[in-house]
PDB file of N, CA and C in Angstrom:
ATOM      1  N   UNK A   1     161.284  74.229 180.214  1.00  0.00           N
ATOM      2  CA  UNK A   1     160.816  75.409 179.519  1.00  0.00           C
ATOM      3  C   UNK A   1     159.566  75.923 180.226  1.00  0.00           C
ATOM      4  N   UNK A   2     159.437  77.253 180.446  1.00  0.00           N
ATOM      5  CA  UNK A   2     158.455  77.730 181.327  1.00  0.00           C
ATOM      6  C   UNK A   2     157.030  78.167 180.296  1.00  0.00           C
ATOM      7  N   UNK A   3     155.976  77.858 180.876  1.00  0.00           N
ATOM      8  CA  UNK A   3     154.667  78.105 180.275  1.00  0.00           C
ATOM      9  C   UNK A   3     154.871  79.442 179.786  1.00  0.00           C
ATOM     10  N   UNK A   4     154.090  80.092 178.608  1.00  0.00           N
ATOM     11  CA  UNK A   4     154.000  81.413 178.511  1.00  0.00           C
ATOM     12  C   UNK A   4     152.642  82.084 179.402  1.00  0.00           C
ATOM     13  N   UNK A   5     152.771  83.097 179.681  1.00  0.00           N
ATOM     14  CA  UNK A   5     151.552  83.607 180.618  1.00  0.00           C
ATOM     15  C   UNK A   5     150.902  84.752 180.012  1.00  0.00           C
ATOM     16  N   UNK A   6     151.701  84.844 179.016  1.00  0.00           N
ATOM     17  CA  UNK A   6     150.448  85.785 178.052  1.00  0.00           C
ATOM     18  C   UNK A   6     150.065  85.383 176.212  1.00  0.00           C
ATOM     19  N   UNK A   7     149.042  85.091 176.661  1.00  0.00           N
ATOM     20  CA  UNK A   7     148.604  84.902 175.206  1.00  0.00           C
ATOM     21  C   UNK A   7     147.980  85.792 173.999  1.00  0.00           C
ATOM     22  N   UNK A   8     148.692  85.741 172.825  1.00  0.00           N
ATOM     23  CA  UNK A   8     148.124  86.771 171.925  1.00  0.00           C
ATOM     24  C   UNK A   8     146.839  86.388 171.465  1.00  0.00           C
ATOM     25  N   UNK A   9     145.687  87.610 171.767  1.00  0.00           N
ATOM     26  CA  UNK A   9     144.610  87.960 171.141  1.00  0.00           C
ATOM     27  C   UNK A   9     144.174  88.657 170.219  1.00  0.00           C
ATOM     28  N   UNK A  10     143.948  87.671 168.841  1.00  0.00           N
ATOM     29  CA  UNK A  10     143.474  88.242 167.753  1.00  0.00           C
ATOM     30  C   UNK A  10     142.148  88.701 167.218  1.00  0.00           C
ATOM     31  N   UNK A  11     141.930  89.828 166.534  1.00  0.00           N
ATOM     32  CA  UNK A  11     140.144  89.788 166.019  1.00  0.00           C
ATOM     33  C   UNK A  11     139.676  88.793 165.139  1.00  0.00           C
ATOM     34  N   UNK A  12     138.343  88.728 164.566  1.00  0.00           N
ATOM     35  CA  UNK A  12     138.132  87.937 163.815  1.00  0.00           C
ATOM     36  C   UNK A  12     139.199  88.468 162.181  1.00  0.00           C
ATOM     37  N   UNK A  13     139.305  89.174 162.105  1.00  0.00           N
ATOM     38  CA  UNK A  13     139.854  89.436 160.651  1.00  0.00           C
ATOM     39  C   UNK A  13     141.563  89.265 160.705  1.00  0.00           C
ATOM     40  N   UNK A  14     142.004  88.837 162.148  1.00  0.00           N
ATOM     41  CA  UNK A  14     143.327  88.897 161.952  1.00  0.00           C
ATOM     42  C   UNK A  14     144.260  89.967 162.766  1.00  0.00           C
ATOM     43  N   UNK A  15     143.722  91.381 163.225  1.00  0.00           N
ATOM     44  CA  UNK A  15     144.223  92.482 163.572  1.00  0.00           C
ATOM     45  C   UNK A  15     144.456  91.815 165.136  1.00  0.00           C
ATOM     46  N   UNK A  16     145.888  92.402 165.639  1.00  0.00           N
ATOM     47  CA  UNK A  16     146.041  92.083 166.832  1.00  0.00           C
ATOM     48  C   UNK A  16     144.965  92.875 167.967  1.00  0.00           C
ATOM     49  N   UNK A  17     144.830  92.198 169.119  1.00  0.00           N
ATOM     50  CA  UNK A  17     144.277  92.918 170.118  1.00  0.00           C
ATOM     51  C   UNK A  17     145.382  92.602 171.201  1.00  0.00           C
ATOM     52  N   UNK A  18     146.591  92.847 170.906  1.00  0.00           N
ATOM     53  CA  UNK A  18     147.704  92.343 172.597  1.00  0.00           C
ATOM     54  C   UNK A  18     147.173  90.951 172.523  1.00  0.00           C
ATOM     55  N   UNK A  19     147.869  91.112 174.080  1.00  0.00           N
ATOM     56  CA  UNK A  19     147.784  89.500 174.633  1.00  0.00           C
ATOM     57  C   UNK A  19     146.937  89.626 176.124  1.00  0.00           C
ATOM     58  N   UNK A  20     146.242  88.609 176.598  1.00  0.00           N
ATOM     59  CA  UNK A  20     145.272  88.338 177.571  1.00  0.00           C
ATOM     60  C   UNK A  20     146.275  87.475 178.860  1.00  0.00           C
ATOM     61  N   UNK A  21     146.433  87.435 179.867  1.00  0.00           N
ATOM     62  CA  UNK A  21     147.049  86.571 180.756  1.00  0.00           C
ATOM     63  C   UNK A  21     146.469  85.147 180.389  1.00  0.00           C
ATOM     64  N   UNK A  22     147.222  84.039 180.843  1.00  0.00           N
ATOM     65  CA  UNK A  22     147.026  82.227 180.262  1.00  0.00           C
ATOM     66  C   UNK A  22     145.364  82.373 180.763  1.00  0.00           C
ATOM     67  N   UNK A  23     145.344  82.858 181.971  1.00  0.00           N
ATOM     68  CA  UNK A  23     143.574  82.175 182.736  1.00  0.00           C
ATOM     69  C   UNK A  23     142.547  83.305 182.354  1.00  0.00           C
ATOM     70  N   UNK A  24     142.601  84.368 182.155  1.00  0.00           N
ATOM     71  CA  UNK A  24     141.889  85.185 180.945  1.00  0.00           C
ATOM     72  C   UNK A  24     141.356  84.655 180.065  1.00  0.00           C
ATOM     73  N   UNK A  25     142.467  84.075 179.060  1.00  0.00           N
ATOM     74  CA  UNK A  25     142.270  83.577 177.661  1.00  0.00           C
ATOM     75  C   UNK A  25     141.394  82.265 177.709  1.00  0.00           C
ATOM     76  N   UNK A  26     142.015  81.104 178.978  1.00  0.00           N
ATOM     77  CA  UNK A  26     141.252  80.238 179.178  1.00  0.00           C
ATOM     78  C   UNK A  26     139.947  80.243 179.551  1.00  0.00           C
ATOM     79  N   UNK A  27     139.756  81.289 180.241  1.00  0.00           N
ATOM     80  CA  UNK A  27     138.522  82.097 180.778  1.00  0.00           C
ATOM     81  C   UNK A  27     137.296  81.921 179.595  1.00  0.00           C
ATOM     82  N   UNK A  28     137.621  82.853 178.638  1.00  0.00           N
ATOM     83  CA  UNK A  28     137.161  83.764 177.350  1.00  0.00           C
ATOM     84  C   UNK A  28     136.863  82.193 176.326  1.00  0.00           C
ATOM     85  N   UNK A  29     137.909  81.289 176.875  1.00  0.00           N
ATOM     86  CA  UNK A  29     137.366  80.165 175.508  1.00  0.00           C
ATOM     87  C   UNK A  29     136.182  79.188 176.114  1.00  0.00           C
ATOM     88  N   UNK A  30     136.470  78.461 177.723  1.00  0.00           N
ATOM     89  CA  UNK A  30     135.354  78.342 178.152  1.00  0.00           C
ATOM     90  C   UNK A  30     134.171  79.125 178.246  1.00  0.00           C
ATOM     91  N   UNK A  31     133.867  80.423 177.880  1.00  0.00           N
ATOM     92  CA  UNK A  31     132.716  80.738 178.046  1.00  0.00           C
ATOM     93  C   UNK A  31     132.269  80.859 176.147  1.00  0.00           C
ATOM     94  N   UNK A  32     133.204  80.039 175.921  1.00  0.00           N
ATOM     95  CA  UNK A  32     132.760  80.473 173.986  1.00  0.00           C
ATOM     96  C   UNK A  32     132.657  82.237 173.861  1.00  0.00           C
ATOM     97  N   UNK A  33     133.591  82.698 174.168  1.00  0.00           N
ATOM     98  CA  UNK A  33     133.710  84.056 173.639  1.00  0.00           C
ATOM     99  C   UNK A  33     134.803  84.182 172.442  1.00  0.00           C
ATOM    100  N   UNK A  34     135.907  83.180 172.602  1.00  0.00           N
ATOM    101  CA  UNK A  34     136.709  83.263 171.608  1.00  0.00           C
ATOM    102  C   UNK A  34     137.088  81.730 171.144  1.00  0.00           C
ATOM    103  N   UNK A  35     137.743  81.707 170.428  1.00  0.00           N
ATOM    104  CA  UNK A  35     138.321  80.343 169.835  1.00  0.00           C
ATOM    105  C   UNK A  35     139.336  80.117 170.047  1.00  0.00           C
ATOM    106  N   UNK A  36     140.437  79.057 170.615  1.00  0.00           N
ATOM    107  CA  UNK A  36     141.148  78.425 170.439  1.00  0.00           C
ATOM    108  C   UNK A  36     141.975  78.366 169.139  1.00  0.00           C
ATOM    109  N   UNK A  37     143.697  78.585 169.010  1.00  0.00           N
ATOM    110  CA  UNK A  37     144.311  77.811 168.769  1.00  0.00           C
ATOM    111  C   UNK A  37     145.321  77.178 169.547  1.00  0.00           C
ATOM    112  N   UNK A  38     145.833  75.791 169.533  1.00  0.00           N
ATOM    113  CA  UNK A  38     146.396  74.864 170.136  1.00  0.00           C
ATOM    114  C   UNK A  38     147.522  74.935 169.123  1.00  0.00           C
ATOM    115  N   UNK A  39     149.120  74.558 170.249  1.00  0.00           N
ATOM    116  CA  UNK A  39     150.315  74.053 169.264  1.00  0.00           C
ATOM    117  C   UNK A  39     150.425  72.710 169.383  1.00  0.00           C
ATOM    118  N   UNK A  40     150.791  71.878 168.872  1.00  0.00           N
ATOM    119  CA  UNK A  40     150.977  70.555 168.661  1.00  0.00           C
ATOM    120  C   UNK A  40     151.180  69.693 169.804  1.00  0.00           C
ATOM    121  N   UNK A  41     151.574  70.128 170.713  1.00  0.00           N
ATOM    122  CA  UNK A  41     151.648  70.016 172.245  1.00  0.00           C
ATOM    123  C   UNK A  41     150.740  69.754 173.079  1.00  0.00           C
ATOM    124  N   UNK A  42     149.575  70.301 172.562  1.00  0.00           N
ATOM    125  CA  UNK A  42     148.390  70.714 173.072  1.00  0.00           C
ATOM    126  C   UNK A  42     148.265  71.973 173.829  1.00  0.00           C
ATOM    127  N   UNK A  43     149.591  72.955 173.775  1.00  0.00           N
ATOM    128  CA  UNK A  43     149.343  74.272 174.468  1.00  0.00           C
ATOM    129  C   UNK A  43     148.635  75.154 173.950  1.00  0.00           C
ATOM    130  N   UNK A  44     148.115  76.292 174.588  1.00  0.00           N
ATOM    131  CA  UNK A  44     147.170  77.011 174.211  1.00  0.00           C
ATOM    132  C   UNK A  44     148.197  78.033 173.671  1.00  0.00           C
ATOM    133  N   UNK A  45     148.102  78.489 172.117  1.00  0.00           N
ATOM    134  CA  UNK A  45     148.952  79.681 171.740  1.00  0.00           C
ATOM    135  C   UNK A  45     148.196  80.833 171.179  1.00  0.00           C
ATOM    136  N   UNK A  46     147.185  80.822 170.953  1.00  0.00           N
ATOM    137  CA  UNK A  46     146.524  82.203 170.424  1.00  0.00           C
ATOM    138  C   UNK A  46     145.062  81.866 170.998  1.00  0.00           C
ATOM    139  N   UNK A  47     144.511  83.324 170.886  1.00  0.00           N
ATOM    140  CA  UNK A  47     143.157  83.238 171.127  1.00  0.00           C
ATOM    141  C   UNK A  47     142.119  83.745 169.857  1.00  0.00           C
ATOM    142  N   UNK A  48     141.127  83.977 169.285  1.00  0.00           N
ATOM    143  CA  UNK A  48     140.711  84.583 168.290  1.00  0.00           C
ATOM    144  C   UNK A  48     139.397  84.957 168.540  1.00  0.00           C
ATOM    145  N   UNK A  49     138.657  86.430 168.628  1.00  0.00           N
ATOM    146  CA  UNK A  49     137.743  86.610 168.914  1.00  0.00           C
ATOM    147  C   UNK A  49     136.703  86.454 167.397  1.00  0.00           C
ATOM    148  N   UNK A  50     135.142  85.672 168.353  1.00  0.00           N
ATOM    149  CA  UNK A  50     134.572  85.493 167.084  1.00  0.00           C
ATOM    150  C   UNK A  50     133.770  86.279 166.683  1.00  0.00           C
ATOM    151  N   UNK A  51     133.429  86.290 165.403  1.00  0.00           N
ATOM    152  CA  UNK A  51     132.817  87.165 164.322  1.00  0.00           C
ATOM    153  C   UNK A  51     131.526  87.779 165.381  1.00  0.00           C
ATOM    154  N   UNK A  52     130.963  88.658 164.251  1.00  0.00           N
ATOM    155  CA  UNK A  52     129.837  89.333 165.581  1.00  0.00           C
ATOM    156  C   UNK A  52     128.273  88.492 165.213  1.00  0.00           C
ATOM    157  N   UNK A  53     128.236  87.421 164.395  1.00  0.00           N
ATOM    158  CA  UNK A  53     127.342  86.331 163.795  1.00  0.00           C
ATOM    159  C   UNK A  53     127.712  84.823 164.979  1.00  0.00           C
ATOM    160  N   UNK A  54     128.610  84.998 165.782  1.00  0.00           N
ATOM    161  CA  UNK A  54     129.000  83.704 166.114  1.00  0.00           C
ATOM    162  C   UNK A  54     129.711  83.123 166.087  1.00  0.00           C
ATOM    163  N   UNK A  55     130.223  83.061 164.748  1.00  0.00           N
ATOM    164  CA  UNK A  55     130.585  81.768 163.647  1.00  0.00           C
ATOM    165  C   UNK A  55     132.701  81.452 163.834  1.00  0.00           C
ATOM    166  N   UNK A  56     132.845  80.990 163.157  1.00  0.00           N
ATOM    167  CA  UNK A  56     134.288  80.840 163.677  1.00  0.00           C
ATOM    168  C   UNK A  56     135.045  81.748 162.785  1.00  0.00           C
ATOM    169  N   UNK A  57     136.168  82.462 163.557  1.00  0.00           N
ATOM    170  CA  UNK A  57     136.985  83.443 162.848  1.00  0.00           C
ATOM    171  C   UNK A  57     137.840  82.732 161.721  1.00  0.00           C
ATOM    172  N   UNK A  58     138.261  81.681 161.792  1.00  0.00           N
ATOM    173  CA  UNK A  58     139.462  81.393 160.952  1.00  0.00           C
ATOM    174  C   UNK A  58     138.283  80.706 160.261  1.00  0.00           C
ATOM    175  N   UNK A  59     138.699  81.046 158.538  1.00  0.00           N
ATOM    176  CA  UNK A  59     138.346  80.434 157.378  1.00  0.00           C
ATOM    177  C   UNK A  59     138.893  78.911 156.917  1.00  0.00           C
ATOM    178  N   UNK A  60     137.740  78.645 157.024  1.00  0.00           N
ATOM    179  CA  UNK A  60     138.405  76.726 156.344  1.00  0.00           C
ATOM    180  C   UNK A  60     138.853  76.732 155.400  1.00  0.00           C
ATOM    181  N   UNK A  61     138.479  77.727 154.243  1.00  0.00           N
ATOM    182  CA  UNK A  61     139.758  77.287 152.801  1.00  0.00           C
ATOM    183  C   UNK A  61     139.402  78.705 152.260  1.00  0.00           C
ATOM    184  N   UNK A  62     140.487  78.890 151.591  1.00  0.00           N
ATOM    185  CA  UNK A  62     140.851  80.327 150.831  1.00  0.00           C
ATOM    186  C   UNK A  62     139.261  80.680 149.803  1.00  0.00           C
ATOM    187  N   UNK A  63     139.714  81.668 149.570  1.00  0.00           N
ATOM    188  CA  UNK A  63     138.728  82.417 148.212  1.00  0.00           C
ATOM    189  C   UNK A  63     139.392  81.594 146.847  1.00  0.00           C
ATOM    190  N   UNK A  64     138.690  81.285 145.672  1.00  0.00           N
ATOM    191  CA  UNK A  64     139.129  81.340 144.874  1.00  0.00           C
ATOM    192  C   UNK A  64     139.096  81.666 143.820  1.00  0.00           C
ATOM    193  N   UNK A  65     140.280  82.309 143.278  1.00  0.00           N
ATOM    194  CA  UNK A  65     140.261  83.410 142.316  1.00  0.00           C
ATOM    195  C   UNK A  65     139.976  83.171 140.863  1.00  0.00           C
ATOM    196  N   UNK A  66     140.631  84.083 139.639  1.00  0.00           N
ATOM    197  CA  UNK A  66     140.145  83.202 138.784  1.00  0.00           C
ATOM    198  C   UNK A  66     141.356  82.139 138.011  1.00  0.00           C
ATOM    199  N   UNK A  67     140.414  81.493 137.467  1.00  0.00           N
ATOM    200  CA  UNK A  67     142.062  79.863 137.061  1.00  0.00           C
ATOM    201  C   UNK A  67     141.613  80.292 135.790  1.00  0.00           C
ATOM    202  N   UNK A  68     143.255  79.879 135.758  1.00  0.00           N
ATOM    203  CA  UNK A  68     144.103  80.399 134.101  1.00  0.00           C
ATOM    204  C   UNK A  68     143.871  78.693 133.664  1.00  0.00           C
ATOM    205  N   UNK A  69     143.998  77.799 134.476  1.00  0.00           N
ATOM    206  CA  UNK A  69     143.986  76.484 133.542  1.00  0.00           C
ATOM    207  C   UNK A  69     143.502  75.634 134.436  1.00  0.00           C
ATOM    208  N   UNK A  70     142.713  74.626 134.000  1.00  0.00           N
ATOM    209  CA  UNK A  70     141.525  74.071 134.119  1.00  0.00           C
ATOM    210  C   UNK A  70     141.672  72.252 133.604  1.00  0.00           C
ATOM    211  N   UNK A  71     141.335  71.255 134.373  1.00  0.00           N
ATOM    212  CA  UNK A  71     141.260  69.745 133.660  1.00  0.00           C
ATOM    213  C   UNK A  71     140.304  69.894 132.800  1.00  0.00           C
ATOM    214  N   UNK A  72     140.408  69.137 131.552  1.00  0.00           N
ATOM    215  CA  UNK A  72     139.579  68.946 130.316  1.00  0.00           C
ATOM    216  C   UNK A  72     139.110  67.485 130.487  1.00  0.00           C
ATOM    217  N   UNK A  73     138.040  67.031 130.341  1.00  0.00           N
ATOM    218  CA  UNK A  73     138.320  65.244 129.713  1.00  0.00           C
ATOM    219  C   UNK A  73     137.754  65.258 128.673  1.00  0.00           C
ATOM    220  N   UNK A  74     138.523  64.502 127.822  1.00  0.00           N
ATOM    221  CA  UNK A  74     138.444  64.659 126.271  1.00  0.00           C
ATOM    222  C   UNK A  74     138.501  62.767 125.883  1.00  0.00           C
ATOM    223  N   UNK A  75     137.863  62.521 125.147  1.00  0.00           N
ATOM    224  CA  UNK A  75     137.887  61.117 124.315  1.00  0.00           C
ATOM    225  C   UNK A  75     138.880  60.037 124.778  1.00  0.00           C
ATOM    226  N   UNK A  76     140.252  60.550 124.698  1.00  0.00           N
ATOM    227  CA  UNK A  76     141.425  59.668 125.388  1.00  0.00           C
ATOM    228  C   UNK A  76     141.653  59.727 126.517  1.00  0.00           C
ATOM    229  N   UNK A  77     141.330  60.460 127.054  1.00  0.00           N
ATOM    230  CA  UNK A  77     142.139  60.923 128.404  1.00  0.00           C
ATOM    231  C   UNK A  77     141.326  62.495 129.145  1.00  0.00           C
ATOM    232  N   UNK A  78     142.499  63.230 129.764  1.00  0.00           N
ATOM    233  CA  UNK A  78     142.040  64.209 130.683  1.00  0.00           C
ATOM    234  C   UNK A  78     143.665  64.869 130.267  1.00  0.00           C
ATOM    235  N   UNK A  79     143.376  65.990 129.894  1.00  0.00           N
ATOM    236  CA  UNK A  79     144.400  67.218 129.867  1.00  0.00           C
ATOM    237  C   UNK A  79     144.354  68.486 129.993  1.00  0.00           C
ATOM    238  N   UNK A  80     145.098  69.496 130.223  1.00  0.00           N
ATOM    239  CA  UNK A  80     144.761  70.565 131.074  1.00  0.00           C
ATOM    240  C   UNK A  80     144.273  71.816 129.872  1.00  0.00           C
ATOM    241  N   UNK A  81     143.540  72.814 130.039  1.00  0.00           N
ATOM    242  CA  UNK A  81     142.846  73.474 129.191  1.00  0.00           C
ATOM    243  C   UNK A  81     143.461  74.823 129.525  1.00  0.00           C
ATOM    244  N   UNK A  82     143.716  75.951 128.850  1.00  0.00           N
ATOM    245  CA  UNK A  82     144.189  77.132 129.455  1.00  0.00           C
ATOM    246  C   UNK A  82     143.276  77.844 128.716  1.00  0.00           C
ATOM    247  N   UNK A  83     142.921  78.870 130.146  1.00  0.00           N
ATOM    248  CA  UNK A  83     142.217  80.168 129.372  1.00  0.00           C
ATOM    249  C   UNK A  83     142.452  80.823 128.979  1.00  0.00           C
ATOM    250  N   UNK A  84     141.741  81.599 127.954  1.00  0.00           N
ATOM    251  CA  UNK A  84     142.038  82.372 126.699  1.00  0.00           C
ATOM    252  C   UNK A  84     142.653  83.598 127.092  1.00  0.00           C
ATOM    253  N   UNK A  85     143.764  84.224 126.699  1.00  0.00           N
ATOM    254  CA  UNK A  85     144.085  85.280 127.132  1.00  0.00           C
ATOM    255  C   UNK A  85     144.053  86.873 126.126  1.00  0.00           C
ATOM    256  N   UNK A  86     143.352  86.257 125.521  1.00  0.00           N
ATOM    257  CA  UNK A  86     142.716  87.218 124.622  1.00  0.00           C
ATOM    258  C   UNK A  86     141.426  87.460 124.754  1.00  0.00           C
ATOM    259  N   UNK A  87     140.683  88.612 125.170  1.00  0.00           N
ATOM    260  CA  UNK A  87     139.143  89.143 125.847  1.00  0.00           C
ATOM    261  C   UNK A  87     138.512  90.207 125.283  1.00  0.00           C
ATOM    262  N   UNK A  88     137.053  90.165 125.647  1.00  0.00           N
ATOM    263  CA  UNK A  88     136.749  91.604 125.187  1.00  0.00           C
ATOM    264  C   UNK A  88     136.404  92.386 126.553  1.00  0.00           C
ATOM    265  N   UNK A  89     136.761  93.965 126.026  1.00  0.00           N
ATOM    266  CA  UNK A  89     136.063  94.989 127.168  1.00  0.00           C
ATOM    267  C   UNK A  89     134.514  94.955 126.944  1.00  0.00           C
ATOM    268  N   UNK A  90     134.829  96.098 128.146  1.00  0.00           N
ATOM    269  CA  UNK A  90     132.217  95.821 128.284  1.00  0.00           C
ATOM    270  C   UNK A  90     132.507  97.010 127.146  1.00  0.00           C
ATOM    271  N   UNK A  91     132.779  97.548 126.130  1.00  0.00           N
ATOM    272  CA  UNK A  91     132.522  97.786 124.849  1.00  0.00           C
ATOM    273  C   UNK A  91     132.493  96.828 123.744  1.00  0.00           C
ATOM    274  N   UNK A  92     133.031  96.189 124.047  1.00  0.00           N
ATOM    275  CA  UNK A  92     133.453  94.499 122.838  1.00  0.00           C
ATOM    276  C   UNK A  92     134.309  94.710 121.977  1.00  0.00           C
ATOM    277  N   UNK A  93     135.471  95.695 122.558  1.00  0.00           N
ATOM    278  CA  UNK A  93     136.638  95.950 121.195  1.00  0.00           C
ATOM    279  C   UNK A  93     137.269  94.604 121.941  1.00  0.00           C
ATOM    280  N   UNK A  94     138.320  93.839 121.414  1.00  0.00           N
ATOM    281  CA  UNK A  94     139.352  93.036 121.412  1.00  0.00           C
ATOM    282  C   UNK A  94     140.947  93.696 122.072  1.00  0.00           C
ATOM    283  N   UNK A  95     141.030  92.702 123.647  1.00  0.00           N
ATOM    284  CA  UNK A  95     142.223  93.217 123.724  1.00  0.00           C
ATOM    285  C   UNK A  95     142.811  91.948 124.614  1.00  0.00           C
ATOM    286  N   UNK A  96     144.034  92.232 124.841  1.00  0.00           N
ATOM    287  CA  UNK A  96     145.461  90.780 124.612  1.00  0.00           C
ATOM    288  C   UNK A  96     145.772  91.538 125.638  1.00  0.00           C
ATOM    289  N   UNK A  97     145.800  89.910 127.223  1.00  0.00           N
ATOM    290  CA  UNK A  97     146.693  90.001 128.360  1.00  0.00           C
ATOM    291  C   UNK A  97     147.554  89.321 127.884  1.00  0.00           C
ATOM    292  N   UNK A  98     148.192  88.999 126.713  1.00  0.00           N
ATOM    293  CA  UNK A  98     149.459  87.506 126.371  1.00  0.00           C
ATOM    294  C   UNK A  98     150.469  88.292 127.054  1.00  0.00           C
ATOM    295  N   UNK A  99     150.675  90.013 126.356  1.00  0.00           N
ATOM    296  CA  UNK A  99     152.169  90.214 126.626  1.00  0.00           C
ATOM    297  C   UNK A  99     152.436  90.342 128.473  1.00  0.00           C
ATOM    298  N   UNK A 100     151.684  90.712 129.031  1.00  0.00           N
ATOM    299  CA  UNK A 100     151.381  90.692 130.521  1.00  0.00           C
ATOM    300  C   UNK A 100     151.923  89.561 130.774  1.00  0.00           C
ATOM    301  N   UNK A 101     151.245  88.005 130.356  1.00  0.00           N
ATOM    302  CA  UNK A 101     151.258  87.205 131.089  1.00  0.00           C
ATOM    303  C   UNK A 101     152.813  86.852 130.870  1.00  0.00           C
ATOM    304  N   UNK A 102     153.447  86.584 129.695  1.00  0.00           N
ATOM    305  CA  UNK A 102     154.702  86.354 128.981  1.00  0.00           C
ATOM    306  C   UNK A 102     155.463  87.081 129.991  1.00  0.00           C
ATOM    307  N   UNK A 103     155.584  88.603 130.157  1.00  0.00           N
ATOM    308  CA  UNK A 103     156.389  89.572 131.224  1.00  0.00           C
ATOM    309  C   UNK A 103     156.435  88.563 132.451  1.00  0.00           C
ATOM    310  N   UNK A 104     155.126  88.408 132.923  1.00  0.00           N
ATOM    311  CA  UNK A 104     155.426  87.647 134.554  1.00  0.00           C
ATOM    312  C   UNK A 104     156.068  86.156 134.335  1.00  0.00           C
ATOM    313  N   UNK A 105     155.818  85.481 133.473  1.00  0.00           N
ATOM    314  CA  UNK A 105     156.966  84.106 133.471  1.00  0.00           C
ATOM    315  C   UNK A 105     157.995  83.925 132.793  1.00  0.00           C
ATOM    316  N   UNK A 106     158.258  85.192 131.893  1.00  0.00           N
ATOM    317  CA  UNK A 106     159.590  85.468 132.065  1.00  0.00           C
ATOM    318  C   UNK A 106     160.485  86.042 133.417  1.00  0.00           C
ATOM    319  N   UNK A 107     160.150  86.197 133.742  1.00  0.00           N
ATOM    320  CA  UNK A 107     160.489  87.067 135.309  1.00  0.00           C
ATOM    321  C   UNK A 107     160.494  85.830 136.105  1.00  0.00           C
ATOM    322  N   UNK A 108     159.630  84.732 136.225  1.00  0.00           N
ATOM    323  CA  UNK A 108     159.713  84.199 137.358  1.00  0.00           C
ATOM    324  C   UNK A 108     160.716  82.640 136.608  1.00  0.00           C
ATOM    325  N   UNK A 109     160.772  82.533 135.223  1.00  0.00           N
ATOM    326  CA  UNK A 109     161.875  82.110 134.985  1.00  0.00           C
ATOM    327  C   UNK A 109     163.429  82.400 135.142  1.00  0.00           C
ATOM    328  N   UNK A 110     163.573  83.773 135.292  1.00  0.00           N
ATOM    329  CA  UNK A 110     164.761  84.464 135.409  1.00  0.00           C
ATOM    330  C   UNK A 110     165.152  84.386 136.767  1.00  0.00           C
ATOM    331  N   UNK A 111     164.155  84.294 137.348  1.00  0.00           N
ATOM    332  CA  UNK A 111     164.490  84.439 139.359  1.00  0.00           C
ATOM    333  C   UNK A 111     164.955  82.855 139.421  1.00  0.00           C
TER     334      UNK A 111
END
């Protein structure tokens, strides 16, 4: 199987920039201009240019959003807690995501 000789170059956020020739790319990572990724092989398959701080483009772990359910530990044990799906607006009337939530797992029961 023949080496590839062009490697895709990505920005820090992901957006393609094409691809760089193999000794380009190798070029660009020895001088710490971009980052490395490697396939299991140890071949060089992408390049990623870094942020304009330095820092490394690819994120070590996701954002996280907000959780519907949560570990409790309680007296006996540890069991899972769900959040309330009943809220107030920034007026403080009372209003219900239940039927929302009910719609989406019915749906993803049906699939």
């Amino acid at each position: 199987m023949a080496a590839t000789t062009q490697i895709p170059y990505y920005a820090s956020d992901g957006k393609s920039l094409g691809y760089r020739p193999l000794e380009t790319a190798q070029r660009l990572v020895a001088n710490g201009f971009a980052k490395p990724s490697y396939g299991r092989k140890g071949h060089l398959k992408a390049i990623w240019l870094r942020r304009e701080d330095g820092t490394s483009p690819v994120q070590s772990s996701i954002r996280a959003g907000t959780r519907y359910s949560f570990l409790e530990t309680l007296e006996h044990g540890r069991c899972w807690k769900l959040r309330r799906l009943r809220m107030k607006d920034e007026d403080g009337v009372e209003f219900s995501t239940e039927s929302l939530f009910f719609t989406v797992v019915n749906e993803c029961l049906v699939r």
